[in-house]
Protein backbone atom coordinates (compact mmCIF):
# COMPACT_ATOMS: atom_id res chain seq x y z
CA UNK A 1 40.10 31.81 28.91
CA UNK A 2 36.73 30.56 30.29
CA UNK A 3 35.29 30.42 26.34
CA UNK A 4 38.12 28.39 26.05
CA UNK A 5 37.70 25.78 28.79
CA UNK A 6 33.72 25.24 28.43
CA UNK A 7 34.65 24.74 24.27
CA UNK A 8 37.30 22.23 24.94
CA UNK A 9 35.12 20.06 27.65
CA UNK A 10 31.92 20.38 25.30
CA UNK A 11 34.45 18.66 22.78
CA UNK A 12 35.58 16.22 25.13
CA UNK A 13 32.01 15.58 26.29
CA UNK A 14 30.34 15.07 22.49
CA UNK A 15 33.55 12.78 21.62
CA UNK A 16 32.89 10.34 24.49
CA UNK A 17 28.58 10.38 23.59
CA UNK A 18 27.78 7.61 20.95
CA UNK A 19 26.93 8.82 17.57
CA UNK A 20 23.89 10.37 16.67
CA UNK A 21 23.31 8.64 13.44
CA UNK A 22 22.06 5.17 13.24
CA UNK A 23 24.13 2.17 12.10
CA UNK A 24 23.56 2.11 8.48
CA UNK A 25 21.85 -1.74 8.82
CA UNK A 26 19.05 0.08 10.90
CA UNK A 27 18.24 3.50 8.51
CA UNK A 28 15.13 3.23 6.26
CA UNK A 29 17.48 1.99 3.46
CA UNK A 30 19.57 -0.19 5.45
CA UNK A 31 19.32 -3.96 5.38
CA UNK A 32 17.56 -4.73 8.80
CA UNK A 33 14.33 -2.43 7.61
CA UNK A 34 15.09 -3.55 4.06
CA UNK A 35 14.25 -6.92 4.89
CA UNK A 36 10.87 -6.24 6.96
CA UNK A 37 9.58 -4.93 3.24
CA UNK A 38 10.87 -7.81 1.36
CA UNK A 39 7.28 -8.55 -0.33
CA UNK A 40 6.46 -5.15 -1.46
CA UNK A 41 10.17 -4.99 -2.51
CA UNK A 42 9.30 -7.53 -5.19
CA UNK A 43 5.72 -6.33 -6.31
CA UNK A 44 7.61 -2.97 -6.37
CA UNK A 45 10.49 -4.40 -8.92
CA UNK A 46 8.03 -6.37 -10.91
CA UNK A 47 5.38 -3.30 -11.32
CA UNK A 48 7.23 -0.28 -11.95
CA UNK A 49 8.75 0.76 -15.33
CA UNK A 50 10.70 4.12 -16.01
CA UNK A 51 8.91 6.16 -19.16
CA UNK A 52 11.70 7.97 -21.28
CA UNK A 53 11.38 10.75 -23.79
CA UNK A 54 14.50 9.57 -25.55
CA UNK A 55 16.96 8.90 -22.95
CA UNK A 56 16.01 10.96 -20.54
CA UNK A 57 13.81 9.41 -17.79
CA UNK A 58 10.54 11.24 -17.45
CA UNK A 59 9.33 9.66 -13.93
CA UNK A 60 7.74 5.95 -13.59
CA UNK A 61 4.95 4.44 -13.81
CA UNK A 62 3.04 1.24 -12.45
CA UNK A 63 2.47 -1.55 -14.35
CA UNK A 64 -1.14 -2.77 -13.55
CA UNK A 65 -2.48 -5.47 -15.98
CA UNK A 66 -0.50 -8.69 -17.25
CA UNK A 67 -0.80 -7.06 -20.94
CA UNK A 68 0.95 -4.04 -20.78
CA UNK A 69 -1.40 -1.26 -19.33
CA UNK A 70 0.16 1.49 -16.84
CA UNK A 71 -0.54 4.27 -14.60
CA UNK A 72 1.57 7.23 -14.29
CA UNK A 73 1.59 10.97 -13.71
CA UNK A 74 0.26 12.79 -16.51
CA UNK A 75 1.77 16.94 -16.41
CA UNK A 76 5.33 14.71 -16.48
CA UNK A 77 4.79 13.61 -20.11
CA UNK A 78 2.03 15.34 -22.03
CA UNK A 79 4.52 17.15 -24.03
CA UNK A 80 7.22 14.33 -25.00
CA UNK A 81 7.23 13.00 -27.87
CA UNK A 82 4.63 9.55 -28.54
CA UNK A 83 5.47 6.45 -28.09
CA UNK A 84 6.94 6.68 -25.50
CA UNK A 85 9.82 4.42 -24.59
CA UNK A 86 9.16 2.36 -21.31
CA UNK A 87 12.11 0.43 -19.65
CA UNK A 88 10.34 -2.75 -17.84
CA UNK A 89 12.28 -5.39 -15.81
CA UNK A 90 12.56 -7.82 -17.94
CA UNK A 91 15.74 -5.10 -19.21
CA UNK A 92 14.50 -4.41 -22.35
CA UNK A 93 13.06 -1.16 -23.81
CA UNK A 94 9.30 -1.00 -24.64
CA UNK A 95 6.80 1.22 -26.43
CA UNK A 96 3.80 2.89 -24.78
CA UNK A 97 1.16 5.41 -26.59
CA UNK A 98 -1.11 7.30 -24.09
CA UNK A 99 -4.86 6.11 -24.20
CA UNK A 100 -6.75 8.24 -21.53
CA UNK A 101 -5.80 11.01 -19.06
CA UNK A 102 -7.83 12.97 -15.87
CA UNK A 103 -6.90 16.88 -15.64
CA UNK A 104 -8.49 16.81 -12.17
CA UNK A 105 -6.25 13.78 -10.70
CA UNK A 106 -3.29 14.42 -13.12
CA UNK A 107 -3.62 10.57 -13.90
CA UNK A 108 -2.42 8.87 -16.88
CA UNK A 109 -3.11 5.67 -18.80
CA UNK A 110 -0.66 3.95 -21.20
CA UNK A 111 -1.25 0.98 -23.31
CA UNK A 112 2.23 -0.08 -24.00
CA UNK A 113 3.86 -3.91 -25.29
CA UNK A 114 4.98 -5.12 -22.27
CA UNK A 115 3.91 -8.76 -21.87
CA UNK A 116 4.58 -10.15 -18.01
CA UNK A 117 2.64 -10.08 -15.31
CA UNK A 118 2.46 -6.97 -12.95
CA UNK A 119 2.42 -8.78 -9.80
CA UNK A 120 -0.28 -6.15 -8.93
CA UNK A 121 -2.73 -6.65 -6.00
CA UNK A 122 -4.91 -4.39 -5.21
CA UNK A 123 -5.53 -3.04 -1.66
CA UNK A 124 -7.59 -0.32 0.32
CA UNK A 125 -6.94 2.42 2.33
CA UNK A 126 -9.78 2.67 4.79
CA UNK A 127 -7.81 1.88 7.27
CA UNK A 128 -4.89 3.59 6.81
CA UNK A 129 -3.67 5.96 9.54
CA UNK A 130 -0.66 8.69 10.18
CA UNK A 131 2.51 6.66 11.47
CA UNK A 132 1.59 3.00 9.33
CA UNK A 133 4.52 2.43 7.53
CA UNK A 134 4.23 2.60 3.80
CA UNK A 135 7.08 0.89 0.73
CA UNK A 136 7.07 3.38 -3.06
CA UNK A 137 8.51 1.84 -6.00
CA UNK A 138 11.30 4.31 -7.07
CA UNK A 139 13.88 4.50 -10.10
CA UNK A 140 16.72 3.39 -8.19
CA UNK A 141 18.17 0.27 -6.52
CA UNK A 142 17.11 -1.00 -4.19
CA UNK A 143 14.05 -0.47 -5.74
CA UNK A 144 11.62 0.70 -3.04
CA UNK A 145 11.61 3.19 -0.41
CA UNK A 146 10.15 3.17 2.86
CA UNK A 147 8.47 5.89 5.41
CA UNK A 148 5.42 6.45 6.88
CA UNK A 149 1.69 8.03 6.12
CA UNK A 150 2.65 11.37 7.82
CA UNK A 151 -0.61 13.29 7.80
CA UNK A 152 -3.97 13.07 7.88
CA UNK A 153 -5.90 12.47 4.45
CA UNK A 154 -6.47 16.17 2.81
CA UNK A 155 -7.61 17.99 0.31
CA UNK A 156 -5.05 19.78 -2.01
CA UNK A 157 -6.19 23.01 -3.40
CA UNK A 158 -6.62 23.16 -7.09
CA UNK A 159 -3.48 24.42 -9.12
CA UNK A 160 -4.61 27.41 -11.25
CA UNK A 161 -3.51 27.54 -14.92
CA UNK A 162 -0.68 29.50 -15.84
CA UNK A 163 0.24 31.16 -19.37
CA UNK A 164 3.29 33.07 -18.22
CA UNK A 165 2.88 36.61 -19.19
CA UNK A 166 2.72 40.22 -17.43
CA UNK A 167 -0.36 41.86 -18.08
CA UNK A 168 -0.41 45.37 -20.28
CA UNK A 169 -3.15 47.45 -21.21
CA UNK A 170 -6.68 46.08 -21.59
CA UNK A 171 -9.97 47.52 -22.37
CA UNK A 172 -11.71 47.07 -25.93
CA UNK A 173 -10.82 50.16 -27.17
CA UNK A 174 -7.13 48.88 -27.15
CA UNK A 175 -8.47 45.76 -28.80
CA UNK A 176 -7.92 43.53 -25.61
CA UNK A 177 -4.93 42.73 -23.24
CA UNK A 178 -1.59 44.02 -24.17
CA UNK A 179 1.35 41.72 -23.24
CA UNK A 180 4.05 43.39 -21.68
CA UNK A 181 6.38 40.52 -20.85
CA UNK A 182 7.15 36.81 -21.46
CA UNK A 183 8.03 35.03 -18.87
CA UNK A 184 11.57 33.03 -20.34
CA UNK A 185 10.55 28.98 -20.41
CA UNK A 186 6.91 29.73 -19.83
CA UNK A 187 3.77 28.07 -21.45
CA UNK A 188 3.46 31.90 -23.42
CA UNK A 189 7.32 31.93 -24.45
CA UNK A 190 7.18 28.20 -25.80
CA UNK A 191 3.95 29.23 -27.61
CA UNK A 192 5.64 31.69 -29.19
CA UNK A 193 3.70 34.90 -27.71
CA UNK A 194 5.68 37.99 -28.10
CA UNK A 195 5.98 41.24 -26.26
CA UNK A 196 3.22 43.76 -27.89
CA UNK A 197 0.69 41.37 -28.69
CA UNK A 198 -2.75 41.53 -27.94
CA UNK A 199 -4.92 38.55 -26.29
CA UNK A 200 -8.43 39.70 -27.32
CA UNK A 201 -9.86 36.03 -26.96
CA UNK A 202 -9.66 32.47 -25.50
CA UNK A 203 -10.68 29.33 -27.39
CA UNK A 204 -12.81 31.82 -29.57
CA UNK A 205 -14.97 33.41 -26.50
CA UNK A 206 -13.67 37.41 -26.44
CA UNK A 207 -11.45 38.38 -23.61
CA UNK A 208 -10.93 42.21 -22.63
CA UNK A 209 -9.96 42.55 -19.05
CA UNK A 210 -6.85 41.27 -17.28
CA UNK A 211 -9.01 40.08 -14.52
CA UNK A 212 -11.50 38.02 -17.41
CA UNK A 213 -8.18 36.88 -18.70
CA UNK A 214 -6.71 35.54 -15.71
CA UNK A 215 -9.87 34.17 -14.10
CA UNK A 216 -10.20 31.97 -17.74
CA UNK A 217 -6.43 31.09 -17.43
CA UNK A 218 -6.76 29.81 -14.06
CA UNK A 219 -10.03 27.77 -14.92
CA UNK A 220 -7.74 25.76 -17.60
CA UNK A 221 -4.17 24.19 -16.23
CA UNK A 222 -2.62 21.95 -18.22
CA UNK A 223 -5.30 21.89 -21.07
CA UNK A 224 -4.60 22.89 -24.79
CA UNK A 225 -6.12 26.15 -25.94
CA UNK A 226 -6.36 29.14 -28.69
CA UNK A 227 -5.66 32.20 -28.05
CA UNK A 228 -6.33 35.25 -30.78
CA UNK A 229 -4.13 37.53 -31.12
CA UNK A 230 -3.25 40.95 -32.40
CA UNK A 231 0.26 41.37 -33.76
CA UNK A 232 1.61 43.91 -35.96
CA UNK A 233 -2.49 45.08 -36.58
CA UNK A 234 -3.11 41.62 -37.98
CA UNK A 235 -4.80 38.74 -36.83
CA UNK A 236 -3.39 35.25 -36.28
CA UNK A 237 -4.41 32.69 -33.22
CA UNK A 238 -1.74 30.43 -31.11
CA UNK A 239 -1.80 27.64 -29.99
CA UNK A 240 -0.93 27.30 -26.10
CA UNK A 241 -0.35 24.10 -23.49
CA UNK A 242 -1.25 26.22 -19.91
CA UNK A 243 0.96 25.13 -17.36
CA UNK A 244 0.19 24.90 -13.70
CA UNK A 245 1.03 28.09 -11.73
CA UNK A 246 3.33 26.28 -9.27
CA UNK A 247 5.34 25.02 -12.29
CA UNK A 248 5.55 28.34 -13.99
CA UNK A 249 5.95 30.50 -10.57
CA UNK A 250 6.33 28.21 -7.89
CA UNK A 251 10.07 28.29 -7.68
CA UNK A 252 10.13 32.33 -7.15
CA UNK A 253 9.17 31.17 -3.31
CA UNK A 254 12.38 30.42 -0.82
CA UNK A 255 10.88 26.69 0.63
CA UNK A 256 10.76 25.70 -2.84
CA UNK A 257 13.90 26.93 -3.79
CA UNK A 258 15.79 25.06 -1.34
CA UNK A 259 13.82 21.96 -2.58
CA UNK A 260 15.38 21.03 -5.29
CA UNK A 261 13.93 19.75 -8.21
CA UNK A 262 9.96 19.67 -7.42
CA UNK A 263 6.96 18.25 -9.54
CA UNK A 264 5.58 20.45 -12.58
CA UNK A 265 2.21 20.09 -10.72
CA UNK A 266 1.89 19.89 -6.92
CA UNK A 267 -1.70 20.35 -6.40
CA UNK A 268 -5.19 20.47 -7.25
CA UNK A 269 -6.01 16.99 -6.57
CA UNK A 270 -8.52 16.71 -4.64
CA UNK A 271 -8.09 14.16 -1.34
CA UNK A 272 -4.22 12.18 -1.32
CA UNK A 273 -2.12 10.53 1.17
CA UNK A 274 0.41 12.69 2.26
CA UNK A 275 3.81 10.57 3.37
CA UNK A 276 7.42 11.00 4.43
CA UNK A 277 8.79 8.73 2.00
CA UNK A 278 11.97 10.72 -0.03
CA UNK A 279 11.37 10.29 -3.90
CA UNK A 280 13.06 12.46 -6.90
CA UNK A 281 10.97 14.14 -9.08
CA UNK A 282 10.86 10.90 -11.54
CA UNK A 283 10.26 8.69 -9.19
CA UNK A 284 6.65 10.21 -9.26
CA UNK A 285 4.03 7.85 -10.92
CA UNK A 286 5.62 4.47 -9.76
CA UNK A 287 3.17 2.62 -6.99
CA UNK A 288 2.79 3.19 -2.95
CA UNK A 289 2.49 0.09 -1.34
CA UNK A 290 1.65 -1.15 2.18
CA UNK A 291 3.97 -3.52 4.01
CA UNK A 292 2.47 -6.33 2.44
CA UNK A 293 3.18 -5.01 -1.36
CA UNK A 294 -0.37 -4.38 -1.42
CA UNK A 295 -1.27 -1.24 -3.83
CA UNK A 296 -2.27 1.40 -1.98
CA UNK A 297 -2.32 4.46 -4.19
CA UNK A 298 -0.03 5.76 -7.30
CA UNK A 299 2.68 8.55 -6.26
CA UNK A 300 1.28 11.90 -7.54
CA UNK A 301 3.64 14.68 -6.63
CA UNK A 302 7.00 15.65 -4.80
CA UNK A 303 5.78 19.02 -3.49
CA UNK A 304 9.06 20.32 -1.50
CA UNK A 305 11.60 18.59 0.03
CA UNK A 306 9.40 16.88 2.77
CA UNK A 307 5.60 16.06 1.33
CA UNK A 308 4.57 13.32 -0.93
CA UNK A 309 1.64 12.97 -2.26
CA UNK A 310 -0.07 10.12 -3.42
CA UNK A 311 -4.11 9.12 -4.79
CA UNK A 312 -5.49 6.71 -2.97
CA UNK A 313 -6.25 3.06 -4.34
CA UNK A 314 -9.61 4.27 -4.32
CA UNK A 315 -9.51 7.13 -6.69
CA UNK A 316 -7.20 5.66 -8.79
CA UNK A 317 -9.84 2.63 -9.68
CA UNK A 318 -12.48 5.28 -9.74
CA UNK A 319 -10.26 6.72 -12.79
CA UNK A 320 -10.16 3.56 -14.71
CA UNK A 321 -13.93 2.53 -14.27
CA UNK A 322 -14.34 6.37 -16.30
CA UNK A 323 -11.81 5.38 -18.93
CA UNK A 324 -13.19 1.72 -19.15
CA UNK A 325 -14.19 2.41 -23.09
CA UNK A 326 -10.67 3.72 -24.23
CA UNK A 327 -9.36 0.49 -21.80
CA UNK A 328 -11.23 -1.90 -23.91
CA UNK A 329 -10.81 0.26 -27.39
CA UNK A 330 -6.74 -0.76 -26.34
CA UNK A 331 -7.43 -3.98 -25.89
CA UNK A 332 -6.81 -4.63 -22.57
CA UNK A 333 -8.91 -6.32 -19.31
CA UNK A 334 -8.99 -5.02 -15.77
């Protein structure tokens, strides 16, 4: 009877306490904040594009020179099919081709035919500090979100290659490293590496061990390779795309499980801005802005459901001064 009274007057109590939640006019998305961002709302909507592998939307990208040349997140499209198709704001549907790209940063550049300006300028982020409040371009109305720089600047650890395969026999008596399984959807299985084969070298250097293997795989995510096989006592070589071991084994681990749908590379980046702002997996590669729509870095990866990552302004220029030949070679001007 006592359970009973202190659950009814806890009832009674919470009914008569105002709600928890916020008016909708005051949330991060709601009107009132909305309006505080109103200039980086427009840089936001006049820079970002969304690139599409047919239909489907890949992630975004940021739209940095008047004549058509764009930044986005490279591990997102390196295997969709060229050109790409880039919706800009002017609602039509653009092509792109991909003219440079940074394994370290995970950085792409695309020359594509878009012809208005970008509304870009850029900013810096010596300054910035946790709790200054932030604007990203995303691929959905209102256009931008906002939240705040929520750690300090880091270094990510480097995401080690991944080829998707369990690990036999090895030695060179049995010719080199027998594989035992594929791993379904993996770098190996799209490569077409089968169960029984033997890996007895890597981009032509001989390979013997499981640790040499995996220490070599490790040294090479996301980059195109050969691997020579054995397979039915004959000789052949694959080619393989490594993945990122995140991508390929990430999701095995509970946090990102309950994530939902997470970036196919989350790390090795060297130094980003961590931030609170809530972005899909495609909105990755669109621009972070400061209050002022100034550009402050390019969105690199949605790790889980509660870090962002993003390179600073500073790397991201860094980037394009080492890719100033294949700028020019497009025919563009920074």
């Amino acid at each position: 009877m006592k359970k009973i009274f202190i659950t009814v007057f806890l009832a009674g109590l919470l009914h008569q306490l105002p709600a928890a939640s916020l008016p909708s006019t005051q949330r991060t998305d709601g009107r009132a904040v909305m309006a505080a961002f109103a200039e980086a709302n427009k840089v936001a909507n006049q820079c970002k594009v969304s690139i599409m592998d047919g239909t489907k939307v890949l992630c975004i990208g940021t739209l940095i020179t008047d004549d058509g040349l764009l930044l986005t997140k490279y591990s997102e499209i390196q295997e969709a099919r060229q050109p790409f198709r880039i919706a800009g704001n002017d609602r039509r549907l653009h092509r792109g081709r991909l003219i440079a790209h940074d394994i370290g940063t995970d950085l792409a550049l695309i020359k594509s035919d878009i012809r208005y300006p970008c509304g870009i300028e850029w900013g810096s982020t010596k300054d910035l500090k946790i709790g200054y409040w932030l604007t990203a371009g995303v691929d959905a109305r209102p256009g931008i979100r906002c939240g705040i720089v929520s750690a300090y600047r880091r270094e990510i650890p480097k995401a080690g290659g991944a080829l998707g395969i369990q690990m036999g026999e090895e030695g060179q008596e049995n010719g080199g490293i027998t594989v035992d399984l594929v791993t379904p959807d993996s770098p190996a299985q799209k490569a077409g590496l089968r169960r029984g084969d033997i890996i007895y070298a890597f981009d032509k250097k001989e390979v013997f061990t499981r640790e040499k293997l995996r220490a070599t795989v490790q040294a090479h995510p996301g980059e195109k390779v050969v691997l020579s096989i054995i397979r039915d006592e004959q000789k052949q070589d694959i080619k393989v795309t490594l993945g990122y071991y995140t991508a390929v084994f990430g999701l095995r681990e509970r946090n990102l499980k309950m994530s939902g749908s997470v970036s196919k590379r989350r790390g090795g980046f060297g130094t980003v801005i961590q931030h609170d702002i809530t972005m899909t997996k495609t909105d990755i590669g669109g621009p972070l802005l400061s209050l002022e729509g100034k550009l402050l870095g390019v969105n690199i990866a949605r790790a889980n459901r509660v870090e962002f990552f993003a390179l600073p302004v500073e790397r991201v220029r860094e980037f394009l001064k080492k890719n100033s030949g294949a700028i020019k070679k497009a025919g563009s001007k920074l």
